[in-house]
C-alpha atoms as a PDB file:
ATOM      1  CA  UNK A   1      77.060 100.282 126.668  1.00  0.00           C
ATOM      2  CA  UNK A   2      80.568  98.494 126.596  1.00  0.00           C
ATOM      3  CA  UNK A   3      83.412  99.535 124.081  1.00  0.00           C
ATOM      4  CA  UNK A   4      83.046  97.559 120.886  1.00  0.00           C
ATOM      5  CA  UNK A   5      86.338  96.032 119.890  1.00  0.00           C
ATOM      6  CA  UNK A   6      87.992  97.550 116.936  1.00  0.00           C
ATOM      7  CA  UNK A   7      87.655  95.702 113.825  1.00  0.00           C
ATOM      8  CA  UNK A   8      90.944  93.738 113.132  1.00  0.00           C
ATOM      9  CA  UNK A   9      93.125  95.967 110.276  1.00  0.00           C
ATOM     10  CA  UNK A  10      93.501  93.463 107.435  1.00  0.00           C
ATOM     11  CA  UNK A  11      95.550  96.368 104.891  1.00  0.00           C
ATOM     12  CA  UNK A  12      97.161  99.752 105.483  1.00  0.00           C
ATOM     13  CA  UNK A  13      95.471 102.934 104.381  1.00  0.00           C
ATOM     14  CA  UNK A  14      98.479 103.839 102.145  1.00  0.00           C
ATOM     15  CA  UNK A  15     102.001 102.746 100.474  1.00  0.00           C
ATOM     16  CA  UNK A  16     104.645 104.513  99.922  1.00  0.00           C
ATOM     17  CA  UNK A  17     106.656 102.310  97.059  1.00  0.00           C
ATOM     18  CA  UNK A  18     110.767 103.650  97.541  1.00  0.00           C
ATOM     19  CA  UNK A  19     111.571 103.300  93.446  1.00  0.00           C
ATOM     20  CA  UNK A  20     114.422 106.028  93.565  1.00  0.00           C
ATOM     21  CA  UNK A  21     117.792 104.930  94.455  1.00  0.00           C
ATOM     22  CA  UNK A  22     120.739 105.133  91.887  1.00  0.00           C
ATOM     23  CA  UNK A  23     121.373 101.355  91.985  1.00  0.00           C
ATOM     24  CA  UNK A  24     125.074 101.925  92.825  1.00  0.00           C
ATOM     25  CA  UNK A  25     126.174  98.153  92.944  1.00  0.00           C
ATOM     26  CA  UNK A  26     124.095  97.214  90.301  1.00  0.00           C
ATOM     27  CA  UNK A  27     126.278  99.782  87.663  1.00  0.00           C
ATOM     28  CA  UNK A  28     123.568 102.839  88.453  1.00  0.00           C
ATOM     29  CA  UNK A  29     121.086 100.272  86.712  1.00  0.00           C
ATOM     30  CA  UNK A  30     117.764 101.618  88.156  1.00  0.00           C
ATOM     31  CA  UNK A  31     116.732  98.777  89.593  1.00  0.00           C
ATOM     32  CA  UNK A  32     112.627  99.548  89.547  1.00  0.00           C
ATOM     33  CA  UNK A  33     113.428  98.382  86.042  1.00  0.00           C
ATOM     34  CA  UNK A  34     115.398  95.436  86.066  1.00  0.00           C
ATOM     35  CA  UNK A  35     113.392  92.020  84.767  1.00  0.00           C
ATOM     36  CA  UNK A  36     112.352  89.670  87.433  1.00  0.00           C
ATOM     37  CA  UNK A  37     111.264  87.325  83.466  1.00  0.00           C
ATOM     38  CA  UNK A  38     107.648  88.133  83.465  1.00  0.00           C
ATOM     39  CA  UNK A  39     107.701  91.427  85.225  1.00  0.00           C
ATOM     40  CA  UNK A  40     110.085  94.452  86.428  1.00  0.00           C
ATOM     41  CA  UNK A  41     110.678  94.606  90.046  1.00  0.00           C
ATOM     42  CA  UNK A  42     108.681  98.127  90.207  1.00  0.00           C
ATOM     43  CA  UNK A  43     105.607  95.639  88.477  1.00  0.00           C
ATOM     44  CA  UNK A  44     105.703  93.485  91.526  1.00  0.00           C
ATOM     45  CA  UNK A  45     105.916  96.083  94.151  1.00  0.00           C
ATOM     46  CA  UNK A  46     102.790  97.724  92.827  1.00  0.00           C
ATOM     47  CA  UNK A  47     101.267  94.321  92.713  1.00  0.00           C
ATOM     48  CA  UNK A  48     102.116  93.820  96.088  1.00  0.00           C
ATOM     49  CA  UNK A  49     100.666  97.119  96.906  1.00  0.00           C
ATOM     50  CA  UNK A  50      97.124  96.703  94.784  1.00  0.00           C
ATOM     51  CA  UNK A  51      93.951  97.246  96.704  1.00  0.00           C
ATOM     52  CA  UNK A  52      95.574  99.326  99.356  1.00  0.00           C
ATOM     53  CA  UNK A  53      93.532 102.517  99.391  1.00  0.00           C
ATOM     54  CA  UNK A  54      96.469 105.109  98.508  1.00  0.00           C
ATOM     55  CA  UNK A  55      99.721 104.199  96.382  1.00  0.00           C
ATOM     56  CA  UNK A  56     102.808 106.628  95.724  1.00  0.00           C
ATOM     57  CA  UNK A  57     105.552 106.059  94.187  1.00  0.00           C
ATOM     58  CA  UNK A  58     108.651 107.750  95.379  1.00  0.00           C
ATOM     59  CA  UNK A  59     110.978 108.310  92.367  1.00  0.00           C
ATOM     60  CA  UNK A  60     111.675 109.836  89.170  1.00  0.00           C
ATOM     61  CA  UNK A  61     107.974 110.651  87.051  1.00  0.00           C
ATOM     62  CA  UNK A  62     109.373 108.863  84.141  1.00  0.00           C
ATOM     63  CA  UNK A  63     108.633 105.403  86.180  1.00  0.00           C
ATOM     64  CA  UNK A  64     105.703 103.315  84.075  1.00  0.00           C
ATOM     65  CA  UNK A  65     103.554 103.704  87.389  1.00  0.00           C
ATOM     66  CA  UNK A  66     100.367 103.177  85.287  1.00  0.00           C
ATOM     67  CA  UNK A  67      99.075 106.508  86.661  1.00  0.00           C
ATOM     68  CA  UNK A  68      99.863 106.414  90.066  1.00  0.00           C
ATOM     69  CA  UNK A  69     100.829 109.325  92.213  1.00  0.00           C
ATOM     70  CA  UNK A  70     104.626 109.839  91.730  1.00  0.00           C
ATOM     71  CA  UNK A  71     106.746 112.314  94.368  1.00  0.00           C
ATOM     72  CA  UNK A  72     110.228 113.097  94.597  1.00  0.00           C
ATOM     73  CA  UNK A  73     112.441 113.728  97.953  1.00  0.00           C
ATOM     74  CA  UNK A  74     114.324 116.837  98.245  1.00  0.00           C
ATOM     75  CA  UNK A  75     117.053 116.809  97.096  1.00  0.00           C
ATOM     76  CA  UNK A  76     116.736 113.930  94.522  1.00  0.00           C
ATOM     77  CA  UNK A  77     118.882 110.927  95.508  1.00  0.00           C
ATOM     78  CA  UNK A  78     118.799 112.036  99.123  1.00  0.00           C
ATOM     79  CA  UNK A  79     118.157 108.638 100.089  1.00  0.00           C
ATOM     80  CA  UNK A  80     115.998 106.203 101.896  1.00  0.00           C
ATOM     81  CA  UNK A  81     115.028 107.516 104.749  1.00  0.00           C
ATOM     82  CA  UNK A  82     114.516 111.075 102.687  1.00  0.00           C
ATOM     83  CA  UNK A  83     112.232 109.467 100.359  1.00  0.00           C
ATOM     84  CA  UNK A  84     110.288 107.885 103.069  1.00  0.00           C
ATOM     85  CA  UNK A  85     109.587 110.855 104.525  1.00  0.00           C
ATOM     86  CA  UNK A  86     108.484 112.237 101.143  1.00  0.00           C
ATOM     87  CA  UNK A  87     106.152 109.261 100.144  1.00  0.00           C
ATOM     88  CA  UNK A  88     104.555 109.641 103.943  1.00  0.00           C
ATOM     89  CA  UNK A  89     103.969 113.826 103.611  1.00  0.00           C
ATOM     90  CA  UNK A  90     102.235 113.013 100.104  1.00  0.00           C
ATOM     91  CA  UNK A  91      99.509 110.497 101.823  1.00  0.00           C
ATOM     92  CA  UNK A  92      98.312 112.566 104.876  1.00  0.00           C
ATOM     93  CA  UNK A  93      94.739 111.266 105.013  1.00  0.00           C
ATOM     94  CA  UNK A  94      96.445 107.739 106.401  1.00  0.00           C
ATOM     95  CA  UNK A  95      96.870 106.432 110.016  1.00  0.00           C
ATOM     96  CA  UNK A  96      98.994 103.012 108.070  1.00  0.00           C
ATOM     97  CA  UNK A  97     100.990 103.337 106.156  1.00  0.00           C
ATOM     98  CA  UNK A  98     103.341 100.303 104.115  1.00  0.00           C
ATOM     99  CA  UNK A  99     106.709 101.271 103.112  1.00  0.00           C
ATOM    100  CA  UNK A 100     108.053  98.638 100.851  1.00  0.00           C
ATOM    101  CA  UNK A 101     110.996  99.514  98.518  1.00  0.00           C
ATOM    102  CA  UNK A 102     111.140  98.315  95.134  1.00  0.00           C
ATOM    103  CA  UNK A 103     114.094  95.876  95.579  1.00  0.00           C
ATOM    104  CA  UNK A 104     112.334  93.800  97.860  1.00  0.00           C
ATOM    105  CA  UNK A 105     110.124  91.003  95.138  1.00  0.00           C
ATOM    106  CA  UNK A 106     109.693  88.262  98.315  1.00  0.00           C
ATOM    107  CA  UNK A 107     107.167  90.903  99.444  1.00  0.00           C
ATOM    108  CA  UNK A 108     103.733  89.771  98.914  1.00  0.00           C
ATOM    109  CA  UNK A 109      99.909  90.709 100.203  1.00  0.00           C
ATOM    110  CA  UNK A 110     100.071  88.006 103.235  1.00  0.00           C
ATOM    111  CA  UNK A 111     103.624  90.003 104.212  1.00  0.00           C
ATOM    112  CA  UNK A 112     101.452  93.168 104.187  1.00  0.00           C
ATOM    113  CA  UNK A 113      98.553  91.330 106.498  1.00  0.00           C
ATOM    114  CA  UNK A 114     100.921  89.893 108.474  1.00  0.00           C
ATOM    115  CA  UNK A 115     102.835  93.405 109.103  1.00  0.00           C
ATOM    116  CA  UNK A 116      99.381  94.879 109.530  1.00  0.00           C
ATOM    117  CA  UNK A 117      98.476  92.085 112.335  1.00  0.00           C
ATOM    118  CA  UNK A 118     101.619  92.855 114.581  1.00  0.00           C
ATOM    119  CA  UNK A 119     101.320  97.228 114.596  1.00  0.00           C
ATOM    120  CA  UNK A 120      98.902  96.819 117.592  1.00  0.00           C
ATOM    121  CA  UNK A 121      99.859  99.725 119.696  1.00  0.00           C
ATOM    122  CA  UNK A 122     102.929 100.066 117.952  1.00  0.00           C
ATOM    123  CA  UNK A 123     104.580 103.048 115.931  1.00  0.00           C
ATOM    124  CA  UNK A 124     105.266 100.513 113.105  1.00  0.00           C
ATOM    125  CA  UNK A 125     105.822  96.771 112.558  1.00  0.00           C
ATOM    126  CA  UNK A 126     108.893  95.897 110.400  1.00  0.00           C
ATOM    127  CA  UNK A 127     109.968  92.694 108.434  1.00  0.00           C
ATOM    128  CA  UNK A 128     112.902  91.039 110.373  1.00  0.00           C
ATOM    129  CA  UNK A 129     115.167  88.135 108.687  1.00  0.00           C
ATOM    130  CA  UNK A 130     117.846  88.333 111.882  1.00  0.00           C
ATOM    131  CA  UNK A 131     118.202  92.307 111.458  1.00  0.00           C
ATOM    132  CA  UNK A 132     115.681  94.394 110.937  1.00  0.00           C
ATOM    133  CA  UNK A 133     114.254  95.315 107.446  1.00  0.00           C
ATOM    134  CA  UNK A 134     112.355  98.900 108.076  1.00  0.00           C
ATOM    135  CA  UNK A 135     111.918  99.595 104.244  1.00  0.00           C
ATOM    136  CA  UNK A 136     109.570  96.811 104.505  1.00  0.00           C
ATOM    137  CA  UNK A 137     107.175  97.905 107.496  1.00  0.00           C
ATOM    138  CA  UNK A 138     103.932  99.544 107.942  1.00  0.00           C
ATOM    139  CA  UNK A 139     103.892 102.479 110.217  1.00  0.00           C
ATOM    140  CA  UNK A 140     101.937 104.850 112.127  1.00  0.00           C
ATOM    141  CA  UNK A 141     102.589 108.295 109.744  1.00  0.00           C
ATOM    142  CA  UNK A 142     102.123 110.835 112.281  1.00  0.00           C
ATOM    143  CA  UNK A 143     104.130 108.823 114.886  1.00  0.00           C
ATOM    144  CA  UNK A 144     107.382 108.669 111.841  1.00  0.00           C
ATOM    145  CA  UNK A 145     106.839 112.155 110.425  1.00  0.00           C
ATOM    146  CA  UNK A 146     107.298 113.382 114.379  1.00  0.00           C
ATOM    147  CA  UNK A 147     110.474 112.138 114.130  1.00  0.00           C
ATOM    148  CA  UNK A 148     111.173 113.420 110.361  1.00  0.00           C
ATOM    149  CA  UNK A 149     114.364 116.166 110.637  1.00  0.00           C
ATOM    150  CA  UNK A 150     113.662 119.246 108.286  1.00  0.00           C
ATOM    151  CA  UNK A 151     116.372 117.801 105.936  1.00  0.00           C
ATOM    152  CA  UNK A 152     116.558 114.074 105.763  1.00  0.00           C
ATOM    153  CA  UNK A 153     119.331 114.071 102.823  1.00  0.00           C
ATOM    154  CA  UNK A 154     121.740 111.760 103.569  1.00  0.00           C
ATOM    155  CA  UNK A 155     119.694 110.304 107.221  1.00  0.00           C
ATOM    156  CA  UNK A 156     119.900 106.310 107.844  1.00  0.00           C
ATOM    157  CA  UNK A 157     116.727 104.812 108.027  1.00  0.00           C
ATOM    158  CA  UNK A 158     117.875 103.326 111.494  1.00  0.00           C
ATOM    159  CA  UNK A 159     118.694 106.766 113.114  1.00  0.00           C
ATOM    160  CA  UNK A 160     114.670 108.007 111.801  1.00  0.00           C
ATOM    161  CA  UNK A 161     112.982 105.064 113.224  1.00  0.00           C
ATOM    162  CA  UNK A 162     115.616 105.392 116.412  1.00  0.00           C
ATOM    163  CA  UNK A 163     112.765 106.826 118.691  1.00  0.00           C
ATOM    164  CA  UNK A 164     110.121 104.568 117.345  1.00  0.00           C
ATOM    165  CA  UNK A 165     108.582 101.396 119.532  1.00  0.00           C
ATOM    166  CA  UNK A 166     108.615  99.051 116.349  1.00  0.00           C
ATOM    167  CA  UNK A 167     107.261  95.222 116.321  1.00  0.00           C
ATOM    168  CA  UNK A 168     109.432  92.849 114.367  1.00  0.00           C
ATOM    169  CA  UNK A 169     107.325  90.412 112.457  1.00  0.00           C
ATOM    170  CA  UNK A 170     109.754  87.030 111.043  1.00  0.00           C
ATOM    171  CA  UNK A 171     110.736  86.773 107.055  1.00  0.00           C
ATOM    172  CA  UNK A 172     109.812  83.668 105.852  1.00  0.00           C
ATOM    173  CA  UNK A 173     112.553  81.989 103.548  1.00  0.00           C
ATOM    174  CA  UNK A 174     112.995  84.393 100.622  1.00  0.00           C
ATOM    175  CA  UNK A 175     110.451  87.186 102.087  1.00  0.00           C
ATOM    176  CA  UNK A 176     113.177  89.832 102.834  1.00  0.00           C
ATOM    177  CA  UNK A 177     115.417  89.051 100.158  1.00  0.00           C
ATOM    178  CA  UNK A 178     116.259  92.510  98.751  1.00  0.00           C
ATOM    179  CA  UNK A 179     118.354  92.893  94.947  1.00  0.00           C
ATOM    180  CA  UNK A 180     121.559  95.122  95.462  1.00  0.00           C
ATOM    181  CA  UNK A 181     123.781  93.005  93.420  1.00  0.00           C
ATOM    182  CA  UNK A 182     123.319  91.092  90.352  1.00  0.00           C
ATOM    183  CA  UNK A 183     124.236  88.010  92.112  1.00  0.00           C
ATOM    184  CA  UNK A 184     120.844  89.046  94.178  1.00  0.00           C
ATOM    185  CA  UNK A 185     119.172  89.699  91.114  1.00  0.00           C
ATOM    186  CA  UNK A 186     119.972  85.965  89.689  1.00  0.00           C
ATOM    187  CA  UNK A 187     118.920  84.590  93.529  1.00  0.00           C
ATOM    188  CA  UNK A 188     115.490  86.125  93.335  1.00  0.00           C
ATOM    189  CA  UNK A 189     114.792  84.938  89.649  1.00  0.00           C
ATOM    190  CA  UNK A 190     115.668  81.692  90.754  1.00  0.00           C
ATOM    191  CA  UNK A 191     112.999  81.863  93.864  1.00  0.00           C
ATOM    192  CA  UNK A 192     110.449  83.038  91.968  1.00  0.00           C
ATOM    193  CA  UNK A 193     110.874  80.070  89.578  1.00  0.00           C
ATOM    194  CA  UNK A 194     110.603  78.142  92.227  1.00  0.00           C
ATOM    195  CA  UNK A 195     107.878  79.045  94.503  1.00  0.00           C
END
């Protein structure tokens, strides 16, 4: 009998939501918080993120997750890549896994399909808008956490993913607009008036 193809992957098993920086250029404004006018930033990440099978949010408990799963990196405030690794320890029943961080609102579900359609035999697919935008990616866990130092405090995402065979899968305009600034912060209301 001949090998049936695989069925295409539409949506990740998991997400890992990164809500715990310290929003240093933003005047330590935690920016899973900030108003986007109808919803926080943190809102539109986990709306993003609805119907995938498992959701944590990496940051402090006191987020309004609605109930989700909340974990923490060790130390707290060790950074992205830390937290990464934290959010993909705390899902280990997934092969796919989205990481999307919570300043990112241009994300949407047909990012997520898209990302999904390009892992192939991948270790990850990433959003790319002329550099690469690995807190928006979906990744093989195992093929990440084999990577994963014991202590991740303080790591660059870049030097994590170093080993990793990654697809990069093209922003459209807006799509990997991420807030840092306030001056981002005013750009992305203004786009999502817009579109």
């Amino acid at each position: 009998m001949p090998d049936r193809p695989r069925p295409r992957l539409v949506r990740p098993d998991a997400a890992v939501v990164l809500a715990g920086g310290t929003g240093r250029r933003l005047d330590h404004t935690d920016k899973a918080e900030l108003d986007l006018g109808d919803e926080t930033l943190l809102d539109r990440a986990l709306r993003t993120v609805a119907g995938i099978g498992s959701v944590v949010v990496v940051g402090p408990d006191a987020l309004p997750t609605g109930g989700l799963r909340t974990v923490r990196e060790e130390p707290a405030y060790g950074g992205p890549a830390a937290g990464m690794i934290a959010g993909l320890r705390a899902v280990p029943e997934a092969e796919t896994v989205l990481v999307l961080a919570v300043d990112m609102p241009g994300v949407a579900p047909a990012t997520v399909e898209r990302l999904v359609g390009a892992l192939d035999e991948h270790d990850g697919a990433v959003l790319h808008d002329g550099r690469r935008q690995p807190l928006c990616g979906v990744y093989r866990r195992t093929a990440v956490l084999a990577t994963a130092p014991a202590d991740a405090s303080g790591l660059a995402v870049r030097d994590l993913l170093a080993g990793l065979r990654l697809a990069e899968v093209d922003a459209l305009p807006g799509e990997a607009l991420d807030v840092d600034t306030w001056a981002d912060l005013d750009d992305a209301r203004a786009r999502l008036q817009e579109g």
